[in-house]
Protein backbone atom coordinates (compact mmCIF):
# COMPACT_ATOMS: atom_id res chain seq x y z
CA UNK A 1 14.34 -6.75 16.38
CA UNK A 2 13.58 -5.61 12.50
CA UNK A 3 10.15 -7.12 12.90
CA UNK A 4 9.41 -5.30 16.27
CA UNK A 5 10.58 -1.98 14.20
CA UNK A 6 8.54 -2.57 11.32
CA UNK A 7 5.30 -3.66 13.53
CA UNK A 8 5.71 -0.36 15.73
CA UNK A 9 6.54 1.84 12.35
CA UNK A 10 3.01 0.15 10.72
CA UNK A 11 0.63 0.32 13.93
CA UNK A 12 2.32 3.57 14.54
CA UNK A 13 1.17 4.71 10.87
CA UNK A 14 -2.17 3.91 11.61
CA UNK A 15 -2.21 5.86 14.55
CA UNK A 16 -1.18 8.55 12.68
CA UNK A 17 -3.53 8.14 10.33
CA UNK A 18 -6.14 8.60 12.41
CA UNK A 19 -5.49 12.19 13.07
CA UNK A 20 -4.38 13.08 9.61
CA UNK A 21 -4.28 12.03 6.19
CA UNK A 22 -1.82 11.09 3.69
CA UNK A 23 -4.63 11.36 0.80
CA UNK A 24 -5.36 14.07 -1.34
CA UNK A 25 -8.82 13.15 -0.38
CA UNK A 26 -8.23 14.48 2.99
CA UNK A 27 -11.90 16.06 3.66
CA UNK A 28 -13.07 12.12 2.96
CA UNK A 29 -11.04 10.24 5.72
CA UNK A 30 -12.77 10.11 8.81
CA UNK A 31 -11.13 10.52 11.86
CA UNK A 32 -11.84 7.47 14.02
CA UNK A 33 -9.31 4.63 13.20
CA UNK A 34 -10.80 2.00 11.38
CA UNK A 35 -11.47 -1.73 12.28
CA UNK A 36 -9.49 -2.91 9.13
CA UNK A 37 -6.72 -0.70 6.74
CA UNK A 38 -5.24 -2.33 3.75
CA UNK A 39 -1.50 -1.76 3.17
CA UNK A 40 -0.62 -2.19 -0.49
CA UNK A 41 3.50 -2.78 -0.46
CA UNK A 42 4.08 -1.95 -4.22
CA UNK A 43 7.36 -3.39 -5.47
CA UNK A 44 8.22 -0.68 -8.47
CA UNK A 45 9.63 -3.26 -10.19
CA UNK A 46 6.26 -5.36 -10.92
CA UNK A 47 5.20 -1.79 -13.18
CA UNK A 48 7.20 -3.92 -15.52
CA UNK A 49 5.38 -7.17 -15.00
CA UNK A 50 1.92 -7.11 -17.29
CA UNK A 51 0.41 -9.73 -14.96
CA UNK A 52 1.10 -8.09 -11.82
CA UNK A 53 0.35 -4.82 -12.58
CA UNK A 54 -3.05 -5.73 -14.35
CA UNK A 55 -4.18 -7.65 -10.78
CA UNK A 56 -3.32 -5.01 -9.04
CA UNK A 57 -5.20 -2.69 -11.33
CA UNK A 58 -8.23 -5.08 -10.94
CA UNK A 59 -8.21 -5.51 -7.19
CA UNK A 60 -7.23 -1.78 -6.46
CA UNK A 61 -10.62 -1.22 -9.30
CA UNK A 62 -12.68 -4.20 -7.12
CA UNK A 63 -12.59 -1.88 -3.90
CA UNK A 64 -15.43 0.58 -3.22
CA UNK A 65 -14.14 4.72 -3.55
CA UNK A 66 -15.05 5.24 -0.26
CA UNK A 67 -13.18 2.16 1.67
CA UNK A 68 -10.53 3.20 -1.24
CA UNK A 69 -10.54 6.76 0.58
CA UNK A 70 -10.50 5.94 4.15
CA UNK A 71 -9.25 2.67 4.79
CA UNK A 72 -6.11 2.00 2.20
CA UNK A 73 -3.01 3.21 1.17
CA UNK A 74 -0.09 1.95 -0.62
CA UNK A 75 3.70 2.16 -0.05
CA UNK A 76 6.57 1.43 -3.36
CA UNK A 77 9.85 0.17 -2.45
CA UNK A 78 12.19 -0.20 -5.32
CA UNK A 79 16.03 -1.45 -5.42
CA UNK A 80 18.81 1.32 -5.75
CA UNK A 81 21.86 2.40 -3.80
CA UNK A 82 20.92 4.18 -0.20
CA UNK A 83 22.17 7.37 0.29
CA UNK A 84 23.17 7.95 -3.11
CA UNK A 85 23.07 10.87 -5.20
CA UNK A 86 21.46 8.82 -7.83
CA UNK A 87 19.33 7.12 -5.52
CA UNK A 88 17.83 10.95 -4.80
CA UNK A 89 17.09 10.80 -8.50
CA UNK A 90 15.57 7.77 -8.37
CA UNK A 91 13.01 8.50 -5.99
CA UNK A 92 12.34 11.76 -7.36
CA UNK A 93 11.78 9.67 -10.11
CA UNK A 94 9.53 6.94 -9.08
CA UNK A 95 7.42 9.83 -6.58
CA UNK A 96 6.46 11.49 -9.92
CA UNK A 97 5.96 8.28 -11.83
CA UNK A 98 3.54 7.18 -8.72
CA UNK A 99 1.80 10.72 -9.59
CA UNK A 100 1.55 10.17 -12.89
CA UNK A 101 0.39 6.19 -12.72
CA UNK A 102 -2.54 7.34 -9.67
CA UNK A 103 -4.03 9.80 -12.23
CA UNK A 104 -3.92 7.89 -15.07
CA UNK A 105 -5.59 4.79 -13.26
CA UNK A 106 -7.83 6.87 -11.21
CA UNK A 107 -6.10 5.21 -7.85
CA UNK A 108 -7.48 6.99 -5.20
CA UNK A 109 -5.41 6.14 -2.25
CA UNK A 110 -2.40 7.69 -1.38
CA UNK A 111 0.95 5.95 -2.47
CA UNK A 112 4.08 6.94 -0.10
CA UNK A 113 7.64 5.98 -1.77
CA UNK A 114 9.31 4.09 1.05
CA UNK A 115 13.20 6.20 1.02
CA UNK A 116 14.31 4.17 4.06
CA UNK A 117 14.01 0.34 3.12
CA UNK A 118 11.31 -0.21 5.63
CA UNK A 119 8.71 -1.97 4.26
CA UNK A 120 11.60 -4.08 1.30
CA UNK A 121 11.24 -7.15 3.66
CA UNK A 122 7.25 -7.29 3.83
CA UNK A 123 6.96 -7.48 0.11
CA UNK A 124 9.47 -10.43 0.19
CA UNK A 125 8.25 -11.82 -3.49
CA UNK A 126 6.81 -8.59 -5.08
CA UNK A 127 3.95 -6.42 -4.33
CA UNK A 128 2.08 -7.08 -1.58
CA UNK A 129 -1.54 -6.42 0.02
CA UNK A 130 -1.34 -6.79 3.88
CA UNK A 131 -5.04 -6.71 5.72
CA UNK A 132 -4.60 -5.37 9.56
CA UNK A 133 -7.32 -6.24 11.48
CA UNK A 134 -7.76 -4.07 14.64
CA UNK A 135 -10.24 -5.66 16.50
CA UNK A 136 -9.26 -9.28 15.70
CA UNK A 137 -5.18 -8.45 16.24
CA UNK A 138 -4.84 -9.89 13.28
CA UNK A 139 -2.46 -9.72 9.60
CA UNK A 140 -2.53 -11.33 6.50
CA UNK A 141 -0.57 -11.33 3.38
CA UNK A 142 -1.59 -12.01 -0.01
CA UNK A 143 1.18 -11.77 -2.92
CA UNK A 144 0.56 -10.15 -6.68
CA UNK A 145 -0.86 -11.34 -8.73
CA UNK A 146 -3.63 -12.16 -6.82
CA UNK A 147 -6.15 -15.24 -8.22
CA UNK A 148 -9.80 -14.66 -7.98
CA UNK A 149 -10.54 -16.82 -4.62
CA UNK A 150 -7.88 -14.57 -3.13
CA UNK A 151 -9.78 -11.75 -4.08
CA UNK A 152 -13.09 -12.79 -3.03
CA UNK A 153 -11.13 -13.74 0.15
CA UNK A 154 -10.31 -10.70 0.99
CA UNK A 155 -13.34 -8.80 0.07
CA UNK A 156 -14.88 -11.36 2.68
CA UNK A 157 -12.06 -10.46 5.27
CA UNK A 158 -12.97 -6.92 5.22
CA UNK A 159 -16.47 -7.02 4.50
CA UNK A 160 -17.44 -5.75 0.92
């Protein structure tokens, strides 16, 4: 039953992405849904870990602006107490942190702090980089850090 929520929460993101945007490059998304998205489940935790934030730097660096623009976006869980005054704090927190870290690394797609715990059992490990492909009904999962046949793996997968 959690997976069946999670899969209808995900395909129904994408649906919803198709007739809006979460970026702040909203004039660059196109409207028709896309044969393959990229969803980037960003433990906040790994901001810690040199390793795994420097491959995700490299890979989020490795995709083209514009498939950066239309096709990807990123979710950050993090651990803290739900429903909790101090978990408010928290994600007020880690929302302007996320800000702050998609300026400074000139990350172009938007990042959406996950409040309700929705996405804590996809990331399983750490951060996470989940390829949906539409036509093919297909999902993979590739955990951070990432080696370089991964990466050239999934640049294969969805075609740059």
């Amino acid at each position: 039953m959690k997976y069946f929520k999670v899969t209808s929460l995900i395909l129904g993101m994408i649906l919803f992405q198709t007739t809006t945007s979460f970026s702040d490059h909203a004039e660059d998304r196109q409207e028709e849904p896309a044969k393959i998205q990229l969803l980037l489940i960003i433990d906040f935790g790994d901001f810690m870990c040199f390793s795994c934030l420097e491959s995700f730097l490299q890979f989020c660096y490795s995709l083209p602006h514009q498939f950066q623009d239309q096709y990807v976006w990123g979710v950050v869980i993090f651990e803290g107490n739900i429903g909790s005054e101090s978990e408010d704090i928290a994600v007020k927190i880690a929302e302007k942190k996320i800000r702050g870290f998609r300026m400074a690394n000139r990350v172009r797609f938007p990042i959406l702090v996950d409040r309700s715990r929705i996405f804590s059992s996809l990331a399983g490990k750490g951060t996470t980089v989940v390829i949906l492909k539409g036509e093919a009904q297909e999902v993979k999962r590739y955990i951070f850090p990432l080696s370089r046949e991964q990466i050239a793996e999934i640049h294969k997968t969805i075609g740059i």
